[in-house]
Structures are given as C-alpha cells and as structure tokens.
C-alpha atoms as a PDB file:
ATOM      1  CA  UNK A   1      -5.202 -16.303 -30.101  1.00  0.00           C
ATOM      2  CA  UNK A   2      -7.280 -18.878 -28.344  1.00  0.00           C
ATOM      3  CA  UNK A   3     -10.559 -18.029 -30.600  1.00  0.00           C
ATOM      4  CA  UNK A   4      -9.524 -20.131 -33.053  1.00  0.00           C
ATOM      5  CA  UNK A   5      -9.236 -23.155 -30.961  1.00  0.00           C
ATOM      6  CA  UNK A   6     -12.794 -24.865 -30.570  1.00  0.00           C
ATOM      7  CA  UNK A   7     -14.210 -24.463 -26.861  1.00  0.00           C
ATOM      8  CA  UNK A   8     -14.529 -28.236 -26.079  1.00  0.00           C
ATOM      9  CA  UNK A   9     -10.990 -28.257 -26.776  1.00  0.00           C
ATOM     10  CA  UNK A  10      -8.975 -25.274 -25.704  1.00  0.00           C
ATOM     11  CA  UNK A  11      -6.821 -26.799 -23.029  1.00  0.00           C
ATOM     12  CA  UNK A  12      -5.049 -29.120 -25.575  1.00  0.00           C
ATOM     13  CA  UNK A  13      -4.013 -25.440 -27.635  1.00  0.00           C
ATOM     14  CA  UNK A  14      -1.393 -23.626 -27.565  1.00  0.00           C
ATOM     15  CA  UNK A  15      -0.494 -20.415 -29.753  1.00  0.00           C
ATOM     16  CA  UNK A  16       2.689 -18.918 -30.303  1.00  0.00           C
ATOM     17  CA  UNK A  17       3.643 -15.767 -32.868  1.00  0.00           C
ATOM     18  CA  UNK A  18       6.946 -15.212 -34.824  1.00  0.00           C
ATOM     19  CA  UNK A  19       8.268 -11.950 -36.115  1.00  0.00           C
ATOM     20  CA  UNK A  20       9.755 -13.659 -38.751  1.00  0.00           C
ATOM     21  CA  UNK A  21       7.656 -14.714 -41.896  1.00  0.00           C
ATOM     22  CA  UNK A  22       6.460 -18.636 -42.451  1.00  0.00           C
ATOM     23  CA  UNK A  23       9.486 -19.382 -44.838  1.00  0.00           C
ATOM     24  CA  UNK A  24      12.170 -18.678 -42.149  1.00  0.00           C
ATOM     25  CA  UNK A  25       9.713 -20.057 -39.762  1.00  0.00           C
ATOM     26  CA  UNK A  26       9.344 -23.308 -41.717  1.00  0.00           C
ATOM     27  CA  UNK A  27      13.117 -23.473 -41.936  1.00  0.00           C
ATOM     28  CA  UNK A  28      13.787 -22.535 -38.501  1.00  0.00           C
ATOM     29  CA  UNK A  29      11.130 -25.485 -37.405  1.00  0.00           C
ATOM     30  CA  UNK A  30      12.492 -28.243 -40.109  1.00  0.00           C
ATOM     31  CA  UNK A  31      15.759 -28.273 -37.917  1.00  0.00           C
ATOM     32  CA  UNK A  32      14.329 -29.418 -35.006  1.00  0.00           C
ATOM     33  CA  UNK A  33      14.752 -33.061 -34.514  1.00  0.00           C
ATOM     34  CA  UNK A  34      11.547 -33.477 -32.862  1.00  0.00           C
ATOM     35  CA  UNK A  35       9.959 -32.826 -36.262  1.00  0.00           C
ATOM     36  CA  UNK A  36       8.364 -35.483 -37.890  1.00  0.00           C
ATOM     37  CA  UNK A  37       9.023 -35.590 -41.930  1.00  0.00           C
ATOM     38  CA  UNK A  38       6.135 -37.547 -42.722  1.00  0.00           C
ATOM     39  CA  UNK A  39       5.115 -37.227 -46.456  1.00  0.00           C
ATOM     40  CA  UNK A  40       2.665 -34.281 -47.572  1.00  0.00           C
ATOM     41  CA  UNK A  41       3.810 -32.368 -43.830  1.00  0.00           C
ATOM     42  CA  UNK A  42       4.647 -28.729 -43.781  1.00  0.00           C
ATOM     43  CA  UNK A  43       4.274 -28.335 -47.436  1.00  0.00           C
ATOM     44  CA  UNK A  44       3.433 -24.531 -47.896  1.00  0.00           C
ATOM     45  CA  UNK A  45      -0.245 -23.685 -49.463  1.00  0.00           C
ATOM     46  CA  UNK A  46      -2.526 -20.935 -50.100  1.00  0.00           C
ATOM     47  CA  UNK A  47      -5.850 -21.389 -48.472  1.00  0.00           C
ATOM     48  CA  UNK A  48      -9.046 -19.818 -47.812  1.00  0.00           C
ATOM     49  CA  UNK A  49      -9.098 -18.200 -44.638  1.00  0.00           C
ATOM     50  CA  UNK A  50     -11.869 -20.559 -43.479  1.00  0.00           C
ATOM     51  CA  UNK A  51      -9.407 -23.842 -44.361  1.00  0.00           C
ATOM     52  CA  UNK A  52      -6.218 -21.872 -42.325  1.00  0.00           C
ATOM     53  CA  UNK A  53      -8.634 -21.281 -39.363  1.00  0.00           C
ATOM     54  CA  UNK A  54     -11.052 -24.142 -39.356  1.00  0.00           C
ATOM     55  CA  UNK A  55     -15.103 -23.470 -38.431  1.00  0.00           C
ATOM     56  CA  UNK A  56     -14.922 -24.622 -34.918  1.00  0.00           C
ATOM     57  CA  UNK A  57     -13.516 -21.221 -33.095  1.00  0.00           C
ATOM     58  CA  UNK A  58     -15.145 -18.463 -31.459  1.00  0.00           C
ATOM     59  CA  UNK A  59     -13.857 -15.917 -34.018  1.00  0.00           C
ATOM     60  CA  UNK A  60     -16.057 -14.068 -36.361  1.00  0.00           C
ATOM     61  CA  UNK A  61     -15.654 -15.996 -39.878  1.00  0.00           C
ATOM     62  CA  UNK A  62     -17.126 -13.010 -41.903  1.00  0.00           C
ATOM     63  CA  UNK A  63     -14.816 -10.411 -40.141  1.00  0.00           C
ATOM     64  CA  UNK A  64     -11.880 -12.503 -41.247  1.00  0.00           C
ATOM     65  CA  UNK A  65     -12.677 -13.244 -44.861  1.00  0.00           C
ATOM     66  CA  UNK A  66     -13.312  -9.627 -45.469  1.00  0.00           C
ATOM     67  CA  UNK A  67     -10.134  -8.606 -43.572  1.00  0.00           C
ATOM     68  CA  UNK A  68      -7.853 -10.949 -46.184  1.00  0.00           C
ATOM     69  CA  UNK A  69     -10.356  -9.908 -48.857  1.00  0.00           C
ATOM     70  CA  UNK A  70      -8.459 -11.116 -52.127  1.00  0.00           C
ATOM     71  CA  UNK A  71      -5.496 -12.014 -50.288  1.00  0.00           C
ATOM     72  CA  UNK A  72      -5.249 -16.063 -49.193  1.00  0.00           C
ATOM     73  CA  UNK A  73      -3.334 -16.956 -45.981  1.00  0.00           C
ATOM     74  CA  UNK A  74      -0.085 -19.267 -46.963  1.00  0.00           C
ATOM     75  CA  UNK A  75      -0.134 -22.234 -44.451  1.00  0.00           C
ATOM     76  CA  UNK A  76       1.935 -24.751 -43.683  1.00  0.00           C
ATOM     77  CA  UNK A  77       1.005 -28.063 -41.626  1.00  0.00           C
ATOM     78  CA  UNK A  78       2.798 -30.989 -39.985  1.00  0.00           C
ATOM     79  CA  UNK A  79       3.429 -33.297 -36.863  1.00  0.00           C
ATOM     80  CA  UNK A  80       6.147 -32.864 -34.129  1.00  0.00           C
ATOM     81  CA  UNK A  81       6.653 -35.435 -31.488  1.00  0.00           C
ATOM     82  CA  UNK A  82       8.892 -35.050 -28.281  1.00  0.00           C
ATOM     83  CA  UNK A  83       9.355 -37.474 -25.722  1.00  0.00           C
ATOM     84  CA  UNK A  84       6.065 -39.388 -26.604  1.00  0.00           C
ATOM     85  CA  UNK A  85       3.859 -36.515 -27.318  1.00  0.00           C
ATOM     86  CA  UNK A  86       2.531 -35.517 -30.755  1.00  0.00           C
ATOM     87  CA  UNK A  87       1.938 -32.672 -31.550  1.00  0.00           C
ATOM     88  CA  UNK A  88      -0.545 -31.063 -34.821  1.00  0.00           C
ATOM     89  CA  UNK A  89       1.466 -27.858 -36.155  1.00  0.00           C
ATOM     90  CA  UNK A  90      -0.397 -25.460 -38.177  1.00  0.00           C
ATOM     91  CA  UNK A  91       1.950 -22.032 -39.310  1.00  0.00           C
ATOM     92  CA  UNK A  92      -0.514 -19.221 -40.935  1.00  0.00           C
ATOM     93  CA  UNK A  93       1.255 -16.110 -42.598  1.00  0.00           C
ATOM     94  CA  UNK A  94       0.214 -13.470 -42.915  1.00  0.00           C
ATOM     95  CA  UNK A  95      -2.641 -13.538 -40.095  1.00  0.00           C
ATOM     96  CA  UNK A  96      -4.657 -11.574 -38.542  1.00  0.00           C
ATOM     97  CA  UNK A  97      -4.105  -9.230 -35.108  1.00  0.00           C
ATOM     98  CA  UNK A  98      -6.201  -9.806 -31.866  1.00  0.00           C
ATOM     99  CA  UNK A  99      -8.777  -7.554 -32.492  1.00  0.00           C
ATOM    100  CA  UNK A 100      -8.640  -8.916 -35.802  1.00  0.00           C
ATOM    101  CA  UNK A 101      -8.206  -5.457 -37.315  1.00  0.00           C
ATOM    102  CA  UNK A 102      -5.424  -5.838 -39.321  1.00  0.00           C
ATOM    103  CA  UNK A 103      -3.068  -8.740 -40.825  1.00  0.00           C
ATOM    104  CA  UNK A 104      -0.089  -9.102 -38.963  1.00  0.00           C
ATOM    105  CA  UNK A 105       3.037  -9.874 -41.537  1.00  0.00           C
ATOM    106  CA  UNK A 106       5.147 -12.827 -39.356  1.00  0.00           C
ATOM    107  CA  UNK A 107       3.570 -16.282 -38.814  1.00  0.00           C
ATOM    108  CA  UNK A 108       0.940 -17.248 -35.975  1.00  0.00           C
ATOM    109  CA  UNK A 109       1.648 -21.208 -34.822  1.00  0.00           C
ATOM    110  CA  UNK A 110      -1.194 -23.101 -33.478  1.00  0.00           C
ATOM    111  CA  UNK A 111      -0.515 -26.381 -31.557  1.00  0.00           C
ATOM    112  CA  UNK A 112      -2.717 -28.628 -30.558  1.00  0.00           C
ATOM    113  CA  UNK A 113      -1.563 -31.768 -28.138  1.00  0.00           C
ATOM    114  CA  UNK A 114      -2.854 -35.202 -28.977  1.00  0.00           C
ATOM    115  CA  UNK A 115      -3.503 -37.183 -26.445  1.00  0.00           C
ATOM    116  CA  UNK A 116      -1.546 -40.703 -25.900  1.00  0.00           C
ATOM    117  CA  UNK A 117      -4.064 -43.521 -26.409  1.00  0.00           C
ATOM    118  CA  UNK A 118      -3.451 -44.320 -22.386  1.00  0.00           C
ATOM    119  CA  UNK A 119      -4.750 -41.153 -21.632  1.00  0.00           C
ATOM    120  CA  UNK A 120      -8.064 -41.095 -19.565  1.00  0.00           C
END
C-alpha cells in the first residue's frame, strides 16, 4: 500500500493490514508499552477520505472518494517510540483494496519513521 506514501518519502513507510477491525486494533495497539499516550493520540474520527490518506500519494484521489461514496473512513492517529525511534501511526478502517476496487473491512496501518535529529 505504498501509493499512499509520498515518493520523496517512501523509504521512511511502512504498511501493515489487520483482519481485525480498528477498535480491536486500537485496543490491541494501546497495550503496547512502546505507545506513547500523548493527549489528543489515537482518538477515533470519521474523516474524508482525502484527510485519512493525505494528497501527497500516487493513488488516484477521485477513484477513492467515489469508492467510499457516502461512507467516511474512521481513523485513528498517534505516536509510538521504541528504543529511540518515533514512530507516526495512522489506523484507517474500513479501507480500500490494492486495486482499490473495493473497501476492505479490517484496518490498514501506515507508519512512517521520523528521523532522530542526529540523523544525516
């Protein structure tokens, strides 16, 4: 699902899909100790499709916001740091396939590394 990570970027992406839907996803990722509580993180919200999937990815905007047509992706954002790496989290439920097709019913997890300050 690298076309919705921005091409400059890609390298510092990683995507990862869970059968199960964002709520047990969400509470399956809160008990990890490596997840950072900070105020306002992984609070669960209906967006527009655009707002889940940013503008900056190779994927066809139009093709998406007719595929959820009335329907809003339910996303949930947050930090996760382990062993001196952060981490940005964003879990999108229902979302869409591939070939983007059809809406997929678990939760697609996009993570993109931050690099340490001391990082060339």
């Amino acid at each position: 699902m690298r076309l919705f990570a921005p091409d400059a970027h890609r390298a510092a992406y990683r995507t990862f899909v869970s059968p199960a839907g964002l709520d047990e996803t969400l509470t399956s990722l809160l008990a990890d100790p490596a997840v950072l509580q900070t105020p306002g993180a992984w609070t669960r919200e209906s967006v527009t499709p655009s707002d889940a999937f940013g503008l900056s990815g190779d994927y066809n905007r139009w093709q998406v916001a007719v595929l959820y047509g009335s329907r809003r992706p339910v996303v949930a954002r947050g930090p996760r740091s382990e062993q001196g790496q952060l981490e940005s989290w964003t879990l999108v439920s229902p979302y869409p396939d591939i070939s983007l097709q059809r809406l997929e019913p678990g939760t697609l997890i996009i993570v993109l590394r931050i690099p340490s300050a001391d990082t060339p």
